[in-house]
Protein backbone atom coordinates (compact mmCIF):
# COMPACT_ATOMS: atom_id res chain seq x y z
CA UNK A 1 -36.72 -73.66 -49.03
CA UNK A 2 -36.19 -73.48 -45.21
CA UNK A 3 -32.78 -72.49 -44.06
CA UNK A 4 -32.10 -69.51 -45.25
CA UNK A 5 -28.66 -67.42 -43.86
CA UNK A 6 -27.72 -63.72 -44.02
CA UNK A 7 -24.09 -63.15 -43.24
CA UNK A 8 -23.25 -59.26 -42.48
CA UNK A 9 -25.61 -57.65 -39.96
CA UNK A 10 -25.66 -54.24 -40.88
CA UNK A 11 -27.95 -52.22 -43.05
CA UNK A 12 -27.74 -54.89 -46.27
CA UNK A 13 -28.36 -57.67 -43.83
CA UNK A 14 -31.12 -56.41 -41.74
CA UNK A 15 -33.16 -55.04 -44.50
CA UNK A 16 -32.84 -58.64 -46.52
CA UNK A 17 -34.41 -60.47 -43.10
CA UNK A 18 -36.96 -58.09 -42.96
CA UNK A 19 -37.87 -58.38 -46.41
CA UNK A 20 -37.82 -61.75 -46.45
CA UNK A 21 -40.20 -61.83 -43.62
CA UNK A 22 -42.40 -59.65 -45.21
CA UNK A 23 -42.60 -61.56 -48.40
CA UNK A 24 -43.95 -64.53 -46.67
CA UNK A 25 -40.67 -66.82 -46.13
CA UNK A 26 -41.20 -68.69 -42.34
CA UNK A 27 -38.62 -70.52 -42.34
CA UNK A 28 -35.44 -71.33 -40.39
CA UNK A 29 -33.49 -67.25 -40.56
CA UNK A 30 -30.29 -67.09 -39.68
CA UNK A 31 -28.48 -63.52 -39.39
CA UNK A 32 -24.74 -63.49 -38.53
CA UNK A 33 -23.39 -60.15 -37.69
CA UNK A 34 -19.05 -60.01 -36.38
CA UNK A 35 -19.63 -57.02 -34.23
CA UNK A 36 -21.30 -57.63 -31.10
CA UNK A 37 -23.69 -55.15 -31.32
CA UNK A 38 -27.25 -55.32 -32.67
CA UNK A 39 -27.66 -54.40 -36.41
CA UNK A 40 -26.90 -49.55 -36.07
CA UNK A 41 -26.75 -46.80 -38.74
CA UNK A 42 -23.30 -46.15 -39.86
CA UNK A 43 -23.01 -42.70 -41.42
CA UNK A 44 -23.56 -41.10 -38.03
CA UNK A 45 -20.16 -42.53 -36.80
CA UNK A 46 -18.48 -39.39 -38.37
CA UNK A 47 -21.62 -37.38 -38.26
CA UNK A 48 -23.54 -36.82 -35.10
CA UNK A 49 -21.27 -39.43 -33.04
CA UNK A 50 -18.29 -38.16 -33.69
CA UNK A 51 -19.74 -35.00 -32.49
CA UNK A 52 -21.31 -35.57 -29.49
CA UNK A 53 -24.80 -34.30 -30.49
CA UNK A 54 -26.08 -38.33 -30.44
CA UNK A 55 -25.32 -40.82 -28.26
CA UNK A 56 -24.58 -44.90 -29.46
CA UNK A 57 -28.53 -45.71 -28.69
CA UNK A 58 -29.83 -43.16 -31.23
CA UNK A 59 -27.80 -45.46 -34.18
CA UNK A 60 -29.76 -48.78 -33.45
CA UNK A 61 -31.96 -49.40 -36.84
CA UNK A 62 -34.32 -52.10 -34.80
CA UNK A 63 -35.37 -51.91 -31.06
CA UNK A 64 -35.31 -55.60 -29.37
CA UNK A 65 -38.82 -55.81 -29.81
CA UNK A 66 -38.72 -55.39 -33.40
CA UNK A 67 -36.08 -57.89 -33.92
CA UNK A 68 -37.22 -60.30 -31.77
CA UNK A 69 -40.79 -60.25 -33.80
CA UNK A 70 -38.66 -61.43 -37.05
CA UNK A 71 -38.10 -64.51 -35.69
CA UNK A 72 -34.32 -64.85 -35.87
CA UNK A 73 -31.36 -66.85 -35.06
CA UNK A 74 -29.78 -64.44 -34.38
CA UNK A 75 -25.55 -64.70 -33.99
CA UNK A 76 -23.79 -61.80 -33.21
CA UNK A 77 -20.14 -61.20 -32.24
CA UNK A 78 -19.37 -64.16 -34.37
CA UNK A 79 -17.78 -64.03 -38.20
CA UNK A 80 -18.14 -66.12 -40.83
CA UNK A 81 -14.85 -67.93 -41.30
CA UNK A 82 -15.47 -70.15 -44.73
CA UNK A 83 -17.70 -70.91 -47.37
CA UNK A 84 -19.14 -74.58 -49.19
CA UNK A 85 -21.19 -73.83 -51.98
CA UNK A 86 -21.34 -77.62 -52.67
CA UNK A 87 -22.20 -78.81 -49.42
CA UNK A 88 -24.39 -75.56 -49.13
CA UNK A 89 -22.38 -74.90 -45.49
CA UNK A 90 -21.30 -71.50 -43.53
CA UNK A 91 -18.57 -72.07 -40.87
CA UNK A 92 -18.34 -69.84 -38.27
CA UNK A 93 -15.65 -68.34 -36.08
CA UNK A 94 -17.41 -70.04 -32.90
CA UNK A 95 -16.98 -73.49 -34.50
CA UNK A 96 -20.40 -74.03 -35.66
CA UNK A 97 -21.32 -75.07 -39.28
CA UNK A 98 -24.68 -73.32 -40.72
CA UNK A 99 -26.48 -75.29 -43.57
CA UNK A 100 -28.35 -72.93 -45.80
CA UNK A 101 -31.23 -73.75 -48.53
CA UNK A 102 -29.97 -70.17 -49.47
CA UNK A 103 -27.40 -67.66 -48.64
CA UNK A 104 -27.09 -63.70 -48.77
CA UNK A 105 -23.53 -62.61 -48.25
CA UNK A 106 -23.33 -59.16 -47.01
CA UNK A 107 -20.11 -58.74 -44.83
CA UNK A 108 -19.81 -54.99 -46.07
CA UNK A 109 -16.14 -53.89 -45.86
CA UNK A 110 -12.99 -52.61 -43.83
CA UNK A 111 -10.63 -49.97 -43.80
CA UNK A 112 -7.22 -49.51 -45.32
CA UNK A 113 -4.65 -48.83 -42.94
CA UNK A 114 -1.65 -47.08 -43.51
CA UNK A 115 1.81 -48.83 -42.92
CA UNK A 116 3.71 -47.55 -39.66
CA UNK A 117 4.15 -48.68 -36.05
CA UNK A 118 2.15 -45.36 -34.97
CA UNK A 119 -1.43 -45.71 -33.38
CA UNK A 120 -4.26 -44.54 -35.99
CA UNK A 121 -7.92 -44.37 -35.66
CA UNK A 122 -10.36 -45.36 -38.75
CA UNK A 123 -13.71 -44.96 -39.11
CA UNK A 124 -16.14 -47.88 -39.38
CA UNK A 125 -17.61 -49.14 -36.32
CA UNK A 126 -19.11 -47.94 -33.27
CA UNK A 127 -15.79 -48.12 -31.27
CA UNK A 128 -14.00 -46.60 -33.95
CA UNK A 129 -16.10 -43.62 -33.81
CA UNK A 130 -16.28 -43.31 -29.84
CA UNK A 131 -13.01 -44.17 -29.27
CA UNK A 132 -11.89 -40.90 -31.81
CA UNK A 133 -14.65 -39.32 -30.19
CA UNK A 134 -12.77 -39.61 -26.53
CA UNK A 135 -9.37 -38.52 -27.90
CA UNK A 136 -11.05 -34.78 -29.68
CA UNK A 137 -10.42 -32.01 -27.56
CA UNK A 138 -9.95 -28.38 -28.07
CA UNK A 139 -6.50 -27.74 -28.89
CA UNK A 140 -5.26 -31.09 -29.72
CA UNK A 141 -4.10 -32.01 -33.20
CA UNK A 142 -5.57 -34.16 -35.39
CA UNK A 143 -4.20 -35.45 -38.67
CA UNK A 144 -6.49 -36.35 -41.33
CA UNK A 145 -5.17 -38.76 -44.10
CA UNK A 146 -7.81 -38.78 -47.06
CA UNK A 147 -10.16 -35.51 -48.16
CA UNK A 148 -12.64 -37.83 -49.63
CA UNK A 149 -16.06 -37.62 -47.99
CA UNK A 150 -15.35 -39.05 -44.83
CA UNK A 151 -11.88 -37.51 -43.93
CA UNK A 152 -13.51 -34.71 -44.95
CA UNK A 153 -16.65 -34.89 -42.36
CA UNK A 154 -14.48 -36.03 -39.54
CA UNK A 155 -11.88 -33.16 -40.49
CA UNK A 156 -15.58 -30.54 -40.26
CA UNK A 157 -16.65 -32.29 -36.83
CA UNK A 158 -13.42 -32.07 -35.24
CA UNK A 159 -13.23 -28.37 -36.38
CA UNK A 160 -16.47 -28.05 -34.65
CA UNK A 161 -14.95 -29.30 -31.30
CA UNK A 162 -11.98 -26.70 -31.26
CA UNK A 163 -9.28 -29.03 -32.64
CA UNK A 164 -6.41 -28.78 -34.91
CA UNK A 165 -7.10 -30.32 -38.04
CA UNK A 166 -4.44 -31.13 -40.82
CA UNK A 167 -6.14 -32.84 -43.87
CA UNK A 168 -3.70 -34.98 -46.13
CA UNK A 169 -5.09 -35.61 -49.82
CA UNK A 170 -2.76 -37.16 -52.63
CA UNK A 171 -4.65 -35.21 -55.49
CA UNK A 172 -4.23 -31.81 -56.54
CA UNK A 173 -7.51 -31.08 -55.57
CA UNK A 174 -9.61 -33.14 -52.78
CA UNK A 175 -12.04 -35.49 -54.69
CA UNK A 176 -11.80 -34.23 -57.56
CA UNK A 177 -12.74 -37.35 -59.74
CA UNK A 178 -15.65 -37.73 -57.82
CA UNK A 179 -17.26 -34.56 -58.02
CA UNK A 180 -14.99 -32.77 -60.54
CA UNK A 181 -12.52 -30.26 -60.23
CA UNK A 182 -14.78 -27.30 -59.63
CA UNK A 183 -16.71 -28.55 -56.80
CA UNK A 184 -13.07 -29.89 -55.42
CA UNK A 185 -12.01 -26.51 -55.20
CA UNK A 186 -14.86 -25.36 -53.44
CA UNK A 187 -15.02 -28.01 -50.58
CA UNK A 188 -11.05 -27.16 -50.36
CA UNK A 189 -12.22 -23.69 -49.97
CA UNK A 190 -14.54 -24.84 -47.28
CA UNK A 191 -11.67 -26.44 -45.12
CA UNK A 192 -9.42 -23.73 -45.40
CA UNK A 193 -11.77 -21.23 -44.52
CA UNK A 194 -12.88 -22.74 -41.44
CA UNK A 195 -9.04 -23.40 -39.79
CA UNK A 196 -8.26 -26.41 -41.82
CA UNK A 197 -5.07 -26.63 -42.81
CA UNK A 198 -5.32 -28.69 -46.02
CA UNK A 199 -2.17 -30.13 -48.03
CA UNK A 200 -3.28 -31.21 -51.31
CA UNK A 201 -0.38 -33.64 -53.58
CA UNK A 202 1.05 -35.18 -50.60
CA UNK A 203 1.38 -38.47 -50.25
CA UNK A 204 2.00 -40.37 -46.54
CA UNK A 205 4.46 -42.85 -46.19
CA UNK A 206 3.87 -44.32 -42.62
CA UNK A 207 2.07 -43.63 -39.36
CA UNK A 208 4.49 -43.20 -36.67
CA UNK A 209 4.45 -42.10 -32.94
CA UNK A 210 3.29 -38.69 -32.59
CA UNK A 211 2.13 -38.21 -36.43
CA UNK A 212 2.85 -39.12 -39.87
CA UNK A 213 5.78 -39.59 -42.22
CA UNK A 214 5.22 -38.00 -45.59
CA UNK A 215 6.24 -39.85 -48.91
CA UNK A 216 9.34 -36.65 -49.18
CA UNK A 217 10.35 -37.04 -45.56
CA UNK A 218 9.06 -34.49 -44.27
CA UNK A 219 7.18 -35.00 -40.81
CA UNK A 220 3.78 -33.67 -40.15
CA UNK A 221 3.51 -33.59 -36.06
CA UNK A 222 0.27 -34.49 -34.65
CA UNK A 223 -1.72 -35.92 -31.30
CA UNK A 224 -3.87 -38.51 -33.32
CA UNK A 225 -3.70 -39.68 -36.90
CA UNK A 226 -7.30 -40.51 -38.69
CA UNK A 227 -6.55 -42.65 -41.95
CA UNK A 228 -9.30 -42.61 -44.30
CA UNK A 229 -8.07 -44.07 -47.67
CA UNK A 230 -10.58 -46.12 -48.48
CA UNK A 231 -12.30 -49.42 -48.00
CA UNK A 232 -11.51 -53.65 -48.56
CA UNK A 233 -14.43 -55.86 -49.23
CA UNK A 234 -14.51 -58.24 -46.73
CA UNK A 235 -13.98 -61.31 -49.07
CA UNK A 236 -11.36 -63.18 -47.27
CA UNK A 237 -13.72 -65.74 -45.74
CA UNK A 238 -14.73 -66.81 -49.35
CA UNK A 239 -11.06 -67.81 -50.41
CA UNK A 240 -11.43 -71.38 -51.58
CA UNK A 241 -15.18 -71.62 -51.67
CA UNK A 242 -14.85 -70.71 -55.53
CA UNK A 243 -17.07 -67.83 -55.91
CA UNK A 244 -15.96 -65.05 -58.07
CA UNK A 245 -13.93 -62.74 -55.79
CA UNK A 246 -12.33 -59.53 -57.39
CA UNK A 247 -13.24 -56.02 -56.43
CA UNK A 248 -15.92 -57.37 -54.11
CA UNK A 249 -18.23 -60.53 -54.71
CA UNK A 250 -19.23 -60.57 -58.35
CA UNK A 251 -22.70 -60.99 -59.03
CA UNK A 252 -25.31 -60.81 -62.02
CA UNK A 253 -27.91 -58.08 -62.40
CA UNK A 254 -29.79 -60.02 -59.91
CA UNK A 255 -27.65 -59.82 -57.37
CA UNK A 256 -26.51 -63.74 -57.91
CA UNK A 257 -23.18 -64.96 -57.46
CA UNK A 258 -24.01 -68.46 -57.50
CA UNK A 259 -27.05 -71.08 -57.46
CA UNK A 260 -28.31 -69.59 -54.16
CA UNK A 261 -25.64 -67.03 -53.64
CA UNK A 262 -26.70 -63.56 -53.51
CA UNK A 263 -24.43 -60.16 -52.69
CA UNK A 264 -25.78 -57.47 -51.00
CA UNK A 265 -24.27 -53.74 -49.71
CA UNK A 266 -20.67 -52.85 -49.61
CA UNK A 267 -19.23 -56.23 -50.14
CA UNK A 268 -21.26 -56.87 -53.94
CA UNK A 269 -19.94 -55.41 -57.32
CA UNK A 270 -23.21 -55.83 -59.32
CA UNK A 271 -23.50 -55.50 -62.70
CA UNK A 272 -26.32 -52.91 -63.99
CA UNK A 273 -28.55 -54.23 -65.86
CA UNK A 274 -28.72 -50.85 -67.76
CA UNK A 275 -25.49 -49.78 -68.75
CA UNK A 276 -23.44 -53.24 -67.92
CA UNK A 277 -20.99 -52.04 -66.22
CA UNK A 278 -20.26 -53.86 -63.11
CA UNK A 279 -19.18 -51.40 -59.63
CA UNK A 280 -19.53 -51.91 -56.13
CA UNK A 281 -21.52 -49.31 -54.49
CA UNK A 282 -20.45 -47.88 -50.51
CA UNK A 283 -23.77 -45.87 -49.64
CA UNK A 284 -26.04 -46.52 -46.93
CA UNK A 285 -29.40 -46.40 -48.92
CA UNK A 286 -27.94 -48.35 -51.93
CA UNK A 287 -27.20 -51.02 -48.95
CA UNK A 288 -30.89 -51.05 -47.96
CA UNK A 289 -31.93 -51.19 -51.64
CA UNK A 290 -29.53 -54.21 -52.50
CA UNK A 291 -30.89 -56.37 -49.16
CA UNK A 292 -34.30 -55.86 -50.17
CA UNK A 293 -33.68 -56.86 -54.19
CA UNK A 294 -32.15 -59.80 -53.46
CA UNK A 295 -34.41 -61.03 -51.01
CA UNK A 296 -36.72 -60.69 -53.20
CA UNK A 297 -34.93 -62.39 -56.32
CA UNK A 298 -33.87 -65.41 -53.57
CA UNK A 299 -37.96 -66.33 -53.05
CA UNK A 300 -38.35 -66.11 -56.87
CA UNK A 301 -35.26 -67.30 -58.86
CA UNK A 302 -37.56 -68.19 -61.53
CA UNK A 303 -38.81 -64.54 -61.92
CA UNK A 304 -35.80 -62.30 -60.77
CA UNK A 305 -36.42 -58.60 -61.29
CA UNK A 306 -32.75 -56.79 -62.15
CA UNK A 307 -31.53 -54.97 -59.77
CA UNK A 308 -31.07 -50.79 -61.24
CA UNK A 309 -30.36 -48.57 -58.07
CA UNK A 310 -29.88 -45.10 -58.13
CA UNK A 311 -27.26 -44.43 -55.75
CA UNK A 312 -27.71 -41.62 -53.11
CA UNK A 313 -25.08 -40.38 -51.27
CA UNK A 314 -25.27 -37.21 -48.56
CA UNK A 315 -22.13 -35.60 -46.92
CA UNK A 316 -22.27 -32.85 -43.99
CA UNK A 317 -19.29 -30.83 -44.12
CA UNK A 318 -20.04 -27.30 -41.42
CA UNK A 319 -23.08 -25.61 -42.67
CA UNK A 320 -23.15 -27.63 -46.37
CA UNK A 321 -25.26 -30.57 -47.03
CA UNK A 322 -23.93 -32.01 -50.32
CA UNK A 323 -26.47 -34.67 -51.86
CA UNK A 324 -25.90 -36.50 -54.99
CA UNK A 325 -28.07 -38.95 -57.34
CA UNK A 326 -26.62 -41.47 -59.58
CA UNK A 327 -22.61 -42.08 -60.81
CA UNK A 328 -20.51 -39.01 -60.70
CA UNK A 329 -16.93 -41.12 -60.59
CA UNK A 330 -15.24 -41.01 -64.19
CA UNK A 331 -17.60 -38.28 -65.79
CA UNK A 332 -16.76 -36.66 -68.45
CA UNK A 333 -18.35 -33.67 -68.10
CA UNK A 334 -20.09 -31.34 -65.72
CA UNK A 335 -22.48 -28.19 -65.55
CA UNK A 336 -23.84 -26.02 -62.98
CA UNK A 337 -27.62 -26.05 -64.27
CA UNK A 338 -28.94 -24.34 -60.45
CA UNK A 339 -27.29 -21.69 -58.16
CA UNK A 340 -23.57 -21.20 -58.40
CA UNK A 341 -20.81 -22.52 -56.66
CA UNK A 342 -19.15 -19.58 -55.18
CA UNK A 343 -22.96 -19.15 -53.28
CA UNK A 344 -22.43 -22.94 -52.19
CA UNK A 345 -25.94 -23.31 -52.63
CA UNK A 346 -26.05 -24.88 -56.30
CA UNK A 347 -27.20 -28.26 -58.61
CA UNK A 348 -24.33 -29.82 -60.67
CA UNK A 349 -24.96 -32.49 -63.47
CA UNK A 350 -22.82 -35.14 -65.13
CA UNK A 351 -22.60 -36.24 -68.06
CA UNK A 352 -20.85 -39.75 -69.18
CA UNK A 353 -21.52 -41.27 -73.05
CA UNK A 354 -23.64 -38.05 -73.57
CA UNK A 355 -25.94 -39.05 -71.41
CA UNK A 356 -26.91 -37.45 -67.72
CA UNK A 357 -25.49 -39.52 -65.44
CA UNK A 358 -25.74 -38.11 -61.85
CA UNK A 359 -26.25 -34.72 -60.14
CA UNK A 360 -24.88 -33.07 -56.57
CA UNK A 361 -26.59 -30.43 -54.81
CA UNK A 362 -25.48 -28.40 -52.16
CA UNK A 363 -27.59 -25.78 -50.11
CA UNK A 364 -30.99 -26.94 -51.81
CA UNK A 365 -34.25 -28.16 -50.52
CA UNK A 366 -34.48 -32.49 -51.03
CA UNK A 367 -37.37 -31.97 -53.12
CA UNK A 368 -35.37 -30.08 -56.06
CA UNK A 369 -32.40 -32.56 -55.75
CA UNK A 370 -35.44 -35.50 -55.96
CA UNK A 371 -36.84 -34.01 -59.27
CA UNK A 372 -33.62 -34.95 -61.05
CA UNK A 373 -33.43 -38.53 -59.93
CA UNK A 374 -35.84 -39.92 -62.38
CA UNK A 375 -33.40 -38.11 -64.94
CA UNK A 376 -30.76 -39.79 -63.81
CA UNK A 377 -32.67 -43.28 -63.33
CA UNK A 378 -33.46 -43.26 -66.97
CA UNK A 379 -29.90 -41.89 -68.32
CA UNK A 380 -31.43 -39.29 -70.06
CA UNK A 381 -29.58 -37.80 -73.28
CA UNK A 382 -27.65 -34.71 -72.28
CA UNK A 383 -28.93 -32.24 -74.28
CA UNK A 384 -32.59 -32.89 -73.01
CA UNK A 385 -31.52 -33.09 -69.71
CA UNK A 386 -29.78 -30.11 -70.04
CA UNK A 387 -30.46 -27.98 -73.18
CA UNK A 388 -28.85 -25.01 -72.29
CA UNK A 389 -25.15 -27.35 -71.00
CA UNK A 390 -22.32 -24.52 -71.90
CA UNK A 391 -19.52 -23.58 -69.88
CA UNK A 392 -18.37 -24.72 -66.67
CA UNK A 393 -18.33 -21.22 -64.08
C-alpha cells in the first residue's frame, strides 16, 4: 500500500492522517478538505465564536508546523466530486483524478435549510458562525428554528449578547426524545427564564424577508432567522460509485464500506459491533475516535479490531454544562440516580432492553460523569446499574 486518500478535512480526517502516520504508513497521503481553511474545532462555532470570547485562530486543531511534519498532500478548498471503486479513483472539483491503494471517506455533513426566499444563517462552518456573529447585537431579534442542542446554544449565546431571542421547536417539549421529557422541561425552563421566548408545537413553513412563516400562518417578525433542523450526510459525491448510501455511508463494525473503503465521523452509519444496530453518530470526540479506528483497521484488514465508541456529547447552555455518555435517543426509560433536576445540578440514566444505556449530567464535576462511562461501555443490566431505579421526580 502507497496511496492512501482521506476525503473530509475536519476532525475525522485529520485524526485518521495522524494516525496513520503514527502507525508507521510512509506513503503517498492525500487529505482533501472543501473548505479552504486548514483542518479547526467545530463545536466552538456556537460556543465561544459565536460569542466573541475566541477568535477564528483559537479553533485551528494543527499549527502549520504540525501539519507540515505529516507529510501531506494536502488539497484544500477543493471537494470531492465522484467516486470509482473499480478503478480505485477520487475526482475532484479542480479536475484532478486521485488514485488511492485505500480510501477514508469522511465528508461529515450539511445543514437542512428551510424552504423560503428569506435570508437564514446555519451553523456549520467558520463563516457561518462569524458571519451570525457580525449580525448579533443588543436589541436585535433573532429567530431560532430548532431547540435541539445547537439552536439551543446559539439561542443562550445570543441571550448573552443582549438580543432578542425567539426559539421555534416542533415538539411539545424541546428535545425531548433525546434526553426525555423531564430534562426537556427543565432546559425549556432554562430559556424562558433567561428572556427566551420559547414556542414549543410550532411548526415553520418558510423563511421569508424579515422572519418566518409558521405552518398556521401566523408570522413571527424577526431581524435574522437561525435554522437549525438538523444535518444531511454529505453523500452526494458517491451517487453512482455503488457504495451503500442511506442514512450516511454504510459500513461494517470496522468501519468498511467496501474493499478499501472506510467511513469515518458524521458522514458513517456504523454498525456496533455490540448491540448491531447500525446509527450515525454527530459528536466531535466520536469523530476523532472513528478516524483513528479506521486507520487503524485500513493498515491491518487482516486483523480489524470492531469499532465500539462510547459517544460523548457536551452542550453549554448559560451557566449549565450538560454532558452525556452513551445512546440516550429512543430510551425507554430514565432515572435521576444524582442531584435533582429542579437544582440543575444532577446525573440521569437510561435505560433501553433493560439495560443502562447512557447517562447526562448537568452541574457535576467530569470525574463523576467519567465513573459511569465504563457502565455504559459494557451495557450493564439495569438493576445493577441502578438498584434502587423507582420513580422519575
Amino acid at each position: 500500500m502507497t496511496r492512501v486518500v482521506v476525503v473530509g478535512a475536519s476532525a475525522a480526517g485529520l485524526a485518521a492522517v495522524d494516525a496513520l502516520r503514527r502507525e508507521g504508513y510512509d506513503g503517498t497521503l492525500t487529505l482533501v478538505g472543501a473548505e479552504p481553511h486548514p483542518p479547526y474545532d467545530r463545536p466552538p462555532l456556537s460556543k465561544q465564536l459565536l460569542a466573541g470570547a475566541w477568535e477564528p485562530d483559537r479553533l485551528v486543531l494543527r499549527t502549520p508546523a504540525e501539519l507540515s511534519a505529516l507529510g501531506l498532500d494536502l488539497r484544500l478548498g477543493t471537494a470531492a466530486t465522484g467516486l470509482d471503486p473499480a478503478a480505485r479513483v477520487v475526482a475532484l472539483s479542480d479536475g484532478d483524478r486521485l488514485p488511492y491503494d485505500a480510501l477514508v471517506i469522511a465528508t461529515g455533513v450539511r445543514p437542512r435549510r428551510l424552504p423560503g426566499e428569506g435570508p437564514q444563517h446555519v451553523l456549520r462552518t467558520l463563516e457561518d458562525a462569524l458571519a451570525l456573529r457580525e449580525r448579533l447585537r443588543p436589541g436585535r431579534h433573532l429567530a431560532v428554528v430548532g431547540a435541539g442542542f445547537l439552536g439551543a446554544e446559539a439561542a443562550a449565546v445570543a441571550r448573552g449578547l443582549g438580543v432578542e431571542v425567539t426559539l421555534l421547536e416542533p415538539e411539545p417539549v424541546p428535545l425531548a426524545r433525546t434526553v426525555g421529557a423531564p430534562v426537556g422541561a427543565m432546559l425549556a425552563a432554562l430559556h424562558r427564564e433567561h428572556g427566551v421566548t420559547l414556542r414549543t408545537g410550532v411548526a415553520v413553513r418558510a423563511v421569508c424577508r424579515g422572519g418566518v412563516r409558521l405552518a398556521d400562518g401566523a408570522f413571527v417578525a424577526a431581524d435574522e432567522v437561525l435554522t437549525a433542523i438538523g444535518s444531511v450526510p454529505n453523500t452526494d459525491w458517491l451517487a453512482g460509485s455503488g457504495l451503500p448510501v442511506g442514512d450516511g455511508l454504510e459500513c461494517d463494525m470496522y468501519g468498511a464500506a467496501a474493499p478499501g473503503v472506510y467511513g469515518a465521523g458524521d458522514v458513517a452509519r456504523v454498525r456496533h459491533p455490540v448491540s448491531g444496530a447500525a446509527s450515525r453518530v454527530e459528536h466531535r470526540t466520536h469523530a476523532a475516535e472513528s478516524g483513528l479506528a479506521v486507520a487503524r483497521n485500513l493498515l491491518r484488514p487482516d486483523a480489524p479490531r470492531p469499532f465500539a465508541p462510547v459517544p460523548y456529547v457536551w452542550s453549554d447552555q448559560y451557566d449549565v454544562r450538560l454532558q452525556a455518555y452513551g445512546y440516550l435517543r429512543g430510551h425507554e426509560h430514565l432515572d435521576v440516580v444524582e442531584g435533582a433536576l429542579a437544582t440543575r445540578r444532577f446525573l440521569v440514566a437510561y435505560r433501553s432492553g433493560g439495560r443502562l444505556t447512557g447517562v447526562l449530567a448537568a452541574g457535576l464535576p467530569p470525574r463523576v460523569v467519567r465513573r459511569w462511562r465504563q457502565a455504559v461501555a459494557g451495557r450493564v443490566p439495569w438493576r445493577e446499574a441502578v438498584p434502587a431505579a423507582g420513580a422519575v421526580p
